[in-house]
Protein backbone atom coordinates (compact mmCIF):
# COMPACT_ATOMS: atom_id res chain seq x y z
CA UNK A 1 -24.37 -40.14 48.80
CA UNK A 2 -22.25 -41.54 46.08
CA UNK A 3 -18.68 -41.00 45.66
CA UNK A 4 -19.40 -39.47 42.55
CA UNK A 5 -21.21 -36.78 43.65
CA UNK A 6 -18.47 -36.24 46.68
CA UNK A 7 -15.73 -36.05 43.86
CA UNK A 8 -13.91 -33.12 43.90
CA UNK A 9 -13.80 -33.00 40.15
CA UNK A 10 -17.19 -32.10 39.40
CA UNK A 11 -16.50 -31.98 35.09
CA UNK A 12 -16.22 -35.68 36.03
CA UNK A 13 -19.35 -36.17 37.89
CA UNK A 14 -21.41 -34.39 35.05
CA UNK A 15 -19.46 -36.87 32.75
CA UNK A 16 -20.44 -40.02 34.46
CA UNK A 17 -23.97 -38.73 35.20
CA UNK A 18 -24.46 -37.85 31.89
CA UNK A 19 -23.47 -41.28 30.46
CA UNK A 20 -26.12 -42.54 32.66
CA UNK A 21 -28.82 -40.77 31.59
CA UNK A 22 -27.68 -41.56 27.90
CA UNK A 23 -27.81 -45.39 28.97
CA UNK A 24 -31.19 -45.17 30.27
CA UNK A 25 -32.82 -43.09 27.25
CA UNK A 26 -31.14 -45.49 24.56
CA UNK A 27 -32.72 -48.47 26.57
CA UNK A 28 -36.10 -47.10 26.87
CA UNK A 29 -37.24 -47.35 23.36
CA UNK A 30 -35.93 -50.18 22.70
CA UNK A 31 -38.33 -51.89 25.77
CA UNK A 32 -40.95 -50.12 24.02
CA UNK A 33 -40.43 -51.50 20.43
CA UNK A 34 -40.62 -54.95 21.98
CA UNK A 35 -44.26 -54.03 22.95
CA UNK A 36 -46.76 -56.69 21.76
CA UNK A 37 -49.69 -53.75 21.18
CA UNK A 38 -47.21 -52.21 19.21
CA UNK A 39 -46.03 -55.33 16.82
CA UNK A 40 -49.82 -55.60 16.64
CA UNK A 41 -50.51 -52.68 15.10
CA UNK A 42 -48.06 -52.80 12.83
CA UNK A 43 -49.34 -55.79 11.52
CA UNK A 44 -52.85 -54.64 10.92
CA UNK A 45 -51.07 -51.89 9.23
CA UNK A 46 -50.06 -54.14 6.61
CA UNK A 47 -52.81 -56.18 6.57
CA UNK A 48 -54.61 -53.07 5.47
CA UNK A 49 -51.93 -51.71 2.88
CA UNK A 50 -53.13 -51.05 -0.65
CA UNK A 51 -53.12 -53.79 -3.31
CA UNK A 52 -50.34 -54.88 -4.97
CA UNK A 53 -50.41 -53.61 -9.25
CA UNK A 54 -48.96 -56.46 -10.60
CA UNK A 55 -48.99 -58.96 -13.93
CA UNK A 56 -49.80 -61.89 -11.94
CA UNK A 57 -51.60 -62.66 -8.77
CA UNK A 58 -50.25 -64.57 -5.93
CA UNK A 59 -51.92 -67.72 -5.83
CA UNK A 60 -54.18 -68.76 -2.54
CA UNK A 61 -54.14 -72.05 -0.81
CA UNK A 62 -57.23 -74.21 -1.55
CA UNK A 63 -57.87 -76.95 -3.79
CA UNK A 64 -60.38 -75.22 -4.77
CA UNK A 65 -57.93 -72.47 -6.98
CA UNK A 66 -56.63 -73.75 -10.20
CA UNK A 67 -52.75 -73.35 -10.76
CA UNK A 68 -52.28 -71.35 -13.99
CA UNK A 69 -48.65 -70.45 -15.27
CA UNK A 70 -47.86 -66.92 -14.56
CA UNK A 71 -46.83 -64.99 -17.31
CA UNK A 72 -44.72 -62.04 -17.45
CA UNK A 73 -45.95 -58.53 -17.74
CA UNK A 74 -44.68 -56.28 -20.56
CA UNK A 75 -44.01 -52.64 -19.97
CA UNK A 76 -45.87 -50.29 -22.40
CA UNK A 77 -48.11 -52.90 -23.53
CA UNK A 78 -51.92 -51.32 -23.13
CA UNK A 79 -53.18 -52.08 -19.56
CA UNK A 80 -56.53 -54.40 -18.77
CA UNK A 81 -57.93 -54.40 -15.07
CA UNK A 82 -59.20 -57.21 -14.10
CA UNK A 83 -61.12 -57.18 -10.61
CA UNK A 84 -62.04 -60.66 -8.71
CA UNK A 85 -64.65 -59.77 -6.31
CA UNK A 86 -64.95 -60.27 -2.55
CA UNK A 87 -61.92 -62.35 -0.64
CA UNK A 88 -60.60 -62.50 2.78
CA UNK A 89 -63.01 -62.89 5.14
CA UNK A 90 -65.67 -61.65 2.60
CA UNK A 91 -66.73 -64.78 0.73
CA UNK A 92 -69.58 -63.07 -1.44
CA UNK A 93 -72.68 -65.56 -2.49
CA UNK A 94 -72.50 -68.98 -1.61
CA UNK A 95 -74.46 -72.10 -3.12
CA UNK A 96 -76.44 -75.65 -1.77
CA UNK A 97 -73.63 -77.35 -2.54
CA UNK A 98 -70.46 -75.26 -1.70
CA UNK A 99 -68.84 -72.89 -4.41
CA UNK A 100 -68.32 -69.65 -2.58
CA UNK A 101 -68.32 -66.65 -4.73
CA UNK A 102 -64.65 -65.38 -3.66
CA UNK A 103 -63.17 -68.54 -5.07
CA UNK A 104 -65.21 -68.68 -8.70
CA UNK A 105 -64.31 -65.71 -9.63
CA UNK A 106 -60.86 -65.48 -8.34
CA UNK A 107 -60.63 -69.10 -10.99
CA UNK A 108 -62.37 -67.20 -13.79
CA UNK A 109 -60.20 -64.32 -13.46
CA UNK A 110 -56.95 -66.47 -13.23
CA UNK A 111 -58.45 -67.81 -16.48
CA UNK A 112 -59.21 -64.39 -18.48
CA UNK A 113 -55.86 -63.60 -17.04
CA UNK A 114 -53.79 -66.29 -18.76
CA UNK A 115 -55.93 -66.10 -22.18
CA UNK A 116 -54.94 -61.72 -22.58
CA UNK A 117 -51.66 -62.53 -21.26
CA UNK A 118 -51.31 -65.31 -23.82
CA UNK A 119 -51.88 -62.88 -26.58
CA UNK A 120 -48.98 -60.70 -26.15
CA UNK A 121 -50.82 -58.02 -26.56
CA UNK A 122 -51.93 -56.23 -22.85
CA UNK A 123 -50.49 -55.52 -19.69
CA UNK A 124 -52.88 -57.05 -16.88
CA UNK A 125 -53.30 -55.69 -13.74
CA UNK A 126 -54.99 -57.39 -10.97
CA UNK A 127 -56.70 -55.62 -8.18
CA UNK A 128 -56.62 -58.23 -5.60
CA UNK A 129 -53.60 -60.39 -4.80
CA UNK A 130 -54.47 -63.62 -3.42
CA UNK A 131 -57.29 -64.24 -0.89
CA UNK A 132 -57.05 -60.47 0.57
CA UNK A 133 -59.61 -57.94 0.06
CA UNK A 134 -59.17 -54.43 -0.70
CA UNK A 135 -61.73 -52.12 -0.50
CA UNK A 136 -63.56 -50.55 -3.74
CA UNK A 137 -61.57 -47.18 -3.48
CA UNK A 138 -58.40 -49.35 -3.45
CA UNK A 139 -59.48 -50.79 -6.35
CA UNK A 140 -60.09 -48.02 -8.19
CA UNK A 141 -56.93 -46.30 -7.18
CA UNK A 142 -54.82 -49.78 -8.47
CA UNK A 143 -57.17 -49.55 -11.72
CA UNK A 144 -56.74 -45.83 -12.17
CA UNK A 145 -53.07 -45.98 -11.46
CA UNK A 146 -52.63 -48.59 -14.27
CA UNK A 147 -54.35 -46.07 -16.95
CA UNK A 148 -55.86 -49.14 -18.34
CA UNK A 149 -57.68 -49.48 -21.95
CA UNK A 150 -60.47 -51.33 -20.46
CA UNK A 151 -61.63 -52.55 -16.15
CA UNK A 152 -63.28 -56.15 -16.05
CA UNK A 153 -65.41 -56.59 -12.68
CA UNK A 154 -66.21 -60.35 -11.71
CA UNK A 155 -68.85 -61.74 -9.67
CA UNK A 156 -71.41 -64.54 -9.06
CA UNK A 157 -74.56 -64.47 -7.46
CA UNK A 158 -78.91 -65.31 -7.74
CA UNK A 159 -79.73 -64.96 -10.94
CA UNK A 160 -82.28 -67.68 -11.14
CA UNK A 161 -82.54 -71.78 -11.32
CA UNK A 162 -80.89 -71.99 -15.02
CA UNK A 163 -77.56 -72.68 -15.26
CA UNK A 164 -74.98 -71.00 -16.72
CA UNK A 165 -76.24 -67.76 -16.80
CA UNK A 166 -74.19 -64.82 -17.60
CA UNK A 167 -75.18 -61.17 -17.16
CA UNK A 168 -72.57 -58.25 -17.91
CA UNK A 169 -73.50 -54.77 -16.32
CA UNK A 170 -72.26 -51.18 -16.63
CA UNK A 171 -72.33 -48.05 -14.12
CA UNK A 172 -75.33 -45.72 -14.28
CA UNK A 173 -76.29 -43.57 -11.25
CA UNK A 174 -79.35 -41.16 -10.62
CA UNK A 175 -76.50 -38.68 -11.20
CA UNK A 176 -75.33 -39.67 -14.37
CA UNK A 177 -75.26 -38.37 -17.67
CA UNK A 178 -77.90 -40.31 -20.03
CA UNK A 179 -77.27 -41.22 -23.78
CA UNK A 180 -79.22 -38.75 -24.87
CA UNK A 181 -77.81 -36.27 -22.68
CA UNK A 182 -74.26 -37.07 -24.40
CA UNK A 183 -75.22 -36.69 -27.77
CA UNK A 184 -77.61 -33.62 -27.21
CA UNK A 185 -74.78 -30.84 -26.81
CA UNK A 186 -77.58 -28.42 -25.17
CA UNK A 187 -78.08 -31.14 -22.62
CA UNK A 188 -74.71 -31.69 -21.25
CA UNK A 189 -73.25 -29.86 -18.19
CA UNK A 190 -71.57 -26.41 -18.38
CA UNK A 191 -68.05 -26.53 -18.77
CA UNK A 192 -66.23 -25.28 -15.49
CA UNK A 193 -64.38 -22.34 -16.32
CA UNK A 194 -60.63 -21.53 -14.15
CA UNK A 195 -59.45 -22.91 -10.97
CA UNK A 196 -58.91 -26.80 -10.04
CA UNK A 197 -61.90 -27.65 -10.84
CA UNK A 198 -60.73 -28.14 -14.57
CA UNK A 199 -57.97 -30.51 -13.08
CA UNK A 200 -59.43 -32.55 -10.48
CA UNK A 201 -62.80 -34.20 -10.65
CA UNK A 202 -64.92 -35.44 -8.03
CA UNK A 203 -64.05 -39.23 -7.15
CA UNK A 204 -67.98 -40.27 -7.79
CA UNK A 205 -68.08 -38.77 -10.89
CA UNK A 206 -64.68 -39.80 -12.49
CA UNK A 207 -66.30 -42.89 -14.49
CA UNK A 208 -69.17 -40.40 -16.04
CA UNK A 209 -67.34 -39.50 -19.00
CA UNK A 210 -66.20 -43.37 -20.01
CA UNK A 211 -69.81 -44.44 -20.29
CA UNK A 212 -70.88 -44.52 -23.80
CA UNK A 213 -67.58 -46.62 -24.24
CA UNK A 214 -68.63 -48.77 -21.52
CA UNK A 215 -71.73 -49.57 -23.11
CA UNK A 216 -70.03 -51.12 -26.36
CA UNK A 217 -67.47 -53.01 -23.93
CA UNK A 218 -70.22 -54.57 -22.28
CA UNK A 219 -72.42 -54.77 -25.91
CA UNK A 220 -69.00 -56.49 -27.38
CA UNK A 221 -69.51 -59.05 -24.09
CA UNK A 222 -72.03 -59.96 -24.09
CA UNK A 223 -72.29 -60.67 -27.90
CA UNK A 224 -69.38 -62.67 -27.42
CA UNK A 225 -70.97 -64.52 -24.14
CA UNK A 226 -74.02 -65.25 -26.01
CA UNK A 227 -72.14 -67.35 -28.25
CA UNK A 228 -70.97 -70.03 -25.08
CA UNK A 229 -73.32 -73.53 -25.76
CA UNK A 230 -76.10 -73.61 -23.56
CA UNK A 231 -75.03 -70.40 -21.63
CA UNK A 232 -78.12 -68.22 -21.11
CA UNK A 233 -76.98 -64.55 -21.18
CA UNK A 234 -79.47 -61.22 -21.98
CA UNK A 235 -78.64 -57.63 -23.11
CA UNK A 236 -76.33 -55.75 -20.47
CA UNK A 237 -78.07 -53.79 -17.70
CA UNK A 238 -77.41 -49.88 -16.40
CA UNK A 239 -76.82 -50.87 -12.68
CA UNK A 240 -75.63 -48.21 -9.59
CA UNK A 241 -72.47 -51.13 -9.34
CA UNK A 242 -70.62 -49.88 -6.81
CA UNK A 243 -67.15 -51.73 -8.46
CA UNK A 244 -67.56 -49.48 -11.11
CA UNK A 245 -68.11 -46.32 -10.03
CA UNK A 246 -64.86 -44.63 -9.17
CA UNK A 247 -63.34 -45.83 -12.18
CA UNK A 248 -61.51 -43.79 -14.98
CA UNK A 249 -61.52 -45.91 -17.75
CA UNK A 250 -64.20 -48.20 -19.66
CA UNK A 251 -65.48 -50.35 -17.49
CA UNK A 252 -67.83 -53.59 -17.41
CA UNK A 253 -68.92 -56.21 -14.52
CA UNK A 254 -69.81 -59.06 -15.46
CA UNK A 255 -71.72 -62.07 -13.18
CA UNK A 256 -71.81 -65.96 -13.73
CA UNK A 257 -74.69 -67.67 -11.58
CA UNK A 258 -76.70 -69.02 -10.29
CA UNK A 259 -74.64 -69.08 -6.87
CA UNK A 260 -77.39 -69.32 -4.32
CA UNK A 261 -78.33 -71.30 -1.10
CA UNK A 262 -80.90 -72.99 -3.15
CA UNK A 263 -78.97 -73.88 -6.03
CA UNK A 264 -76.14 -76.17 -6.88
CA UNK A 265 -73.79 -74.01 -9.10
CA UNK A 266 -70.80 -76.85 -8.85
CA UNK A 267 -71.11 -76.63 -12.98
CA UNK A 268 -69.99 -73.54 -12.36
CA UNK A 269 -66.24 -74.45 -11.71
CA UNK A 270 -65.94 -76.58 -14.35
CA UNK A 271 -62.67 -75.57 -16.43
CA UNK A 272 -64.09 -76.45 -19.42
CA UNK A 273 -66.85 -73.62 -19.18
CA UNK A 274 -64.51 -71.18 -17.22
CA UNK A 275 -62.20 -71.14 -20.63
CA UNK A 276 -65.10 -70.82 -22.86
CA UNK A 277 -65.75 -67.45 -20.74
CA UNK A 278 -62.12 -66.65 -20.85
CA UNK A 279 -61.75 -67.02 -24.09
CA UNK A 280 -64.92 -64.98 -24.91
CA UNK A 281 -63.78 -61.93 -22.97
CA UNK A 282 -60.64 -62.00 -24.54
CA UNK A 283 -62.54 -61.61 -27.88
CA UNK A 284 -64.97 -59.25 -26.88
CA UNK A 285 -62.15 -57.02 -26.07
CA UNK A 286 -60.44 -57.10 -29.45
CA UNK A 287 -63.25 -56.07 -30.91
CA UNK A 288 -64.04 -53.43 -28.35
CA UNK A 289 -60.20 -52.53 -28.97
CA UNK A 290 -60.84 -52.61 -32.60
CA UNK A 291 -64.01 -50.63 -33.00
CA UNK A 292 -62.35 -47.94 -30.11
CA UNK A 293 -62.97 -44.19 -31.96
């Protein structure tokens, strides 16, 4: 046995043992914090955190991405969303000859980006920062934190062997309200009365009261679209787009194609054409702003 514990002092044997003891349970965590399952975790952790609401967007690595000037955001200007979709390892459509969704419209939003910010006039907030990919409820929350005037949804995809084709959509569900249903006060839901209810509303059924104005951002599109030479566009389409859905604001997606595994789409990422769409949206939204009730 130790000569501590044969000490005749025994206030001095409870001392030294219980420095010991303090010693080992100051050590142990620290062993445990150099744990490579933990340091793992921790990284997925971030890897998973929610997008970043910001003026500008951090700009991947690729040749691929065009380098636009960032531009500062002003505080109290009215918001715009603007929503690039796909990234990470989710590279959306893809064509024949090698334009990947998650890139196009990641350069067309860069694009739109630089033409509001340009104007002095909005706030933009992007959804996705860089190559990541949030999920649509992360999206959302980002959009719907911003309070924004109007939410801009960007994708490519199959929309035939023409191109440039441009098609702009807006949400409609088998569970929402229908024009007529809007105008028609004996059609419309009945109020709830008391209680939350008044206060919070179901996440799938936030968007359901922006819809008419959705419908003239997406009319004021695609009349502004339409007027892109030799871009083929049509009258926006009612769609269940999932982008959309869990937005509280005005909202419109809009798709460039053809991006297909039959089709070259390289015409696509031609700057020329990506600031003739730029500058169209921008316009579209002043006069969505400007005809706003």
């Amino acid at each position: 046995m130790s000569k501590i514990f044969r000490s005749s002092s025994p206030s001095k044997a409870y001392l030294v043992l219980g420095f010991v003891l303090a010693l080992a349970f100051l050590l142990w965590p620290a062993r445990g914090l150099r744990s490579d399952s933990f340091a793992s975790y921790f990284l997925k952790e971030r890897r998973g955190a929610s997008p970043e609401v910001s003026g500008g967007a951090q700009q991947p690595q690729g040749d691929q991405r065009p380098k636009i000037e960032e531009a500062t955001p002003v505080e109290g200007l009215p918001a715009v969303v603007l929503d690039a979709g796909h990234g990470g390892q989710d590279p959306g459509a893809h064509s024949r000859d090698g334009v990947v969704e998650r890139d196009l419209v990641f350069e067309l939003e860069e694009r739109v980006r630089a033409e509001l910010a340009s104007t002095n006039k909005y706030r933009v907030v992007l959804t996705r920062s860089g190559d990541a990919n949030p999920t649509f409820d992360e999206r959302a929350a980002a959009a719907n934190a911003a309070r924004p005037i109007a939410f801009l949804s960007f994708h490519a995809g199959n929309l035939g062997k023409r191109i440039p084709r441009l098609m702009v959509y807006t949400y409609w569900s088998s569970s929402s309200r229908t024009p007529s249903a809007e105008s028609d006060p004996l059609a419309k839901p009945t109020p709830r009365t008391g209680g939350p209810s008044e206060i919070f509303v179901p996440w799938m059924e936030v968007h359901e009261r922006h819809l008419e104005r959705s419908r003239q951002l997406a009319d004021a599109l695609q009349s502004e679209l339409g007027k892109i030479p030799g871009a083929i566009t049509g009258k926006p389409v009612e769609a269940p787009v999932r982008a959309l859905r869990s937005v509280d604001a005005p909202a419109a997606a809009i798709e460039i194609g053809s991006v297909a595994p039959d089709v070259n789409s390289r015409s696509l990422t031609n700057p020329v054409l990506q600031q003739q769409i730029a500058t169209a949206v921008v316009r579209a939204l002043e006069a969505f702003v400007g005809g706003g009730p």
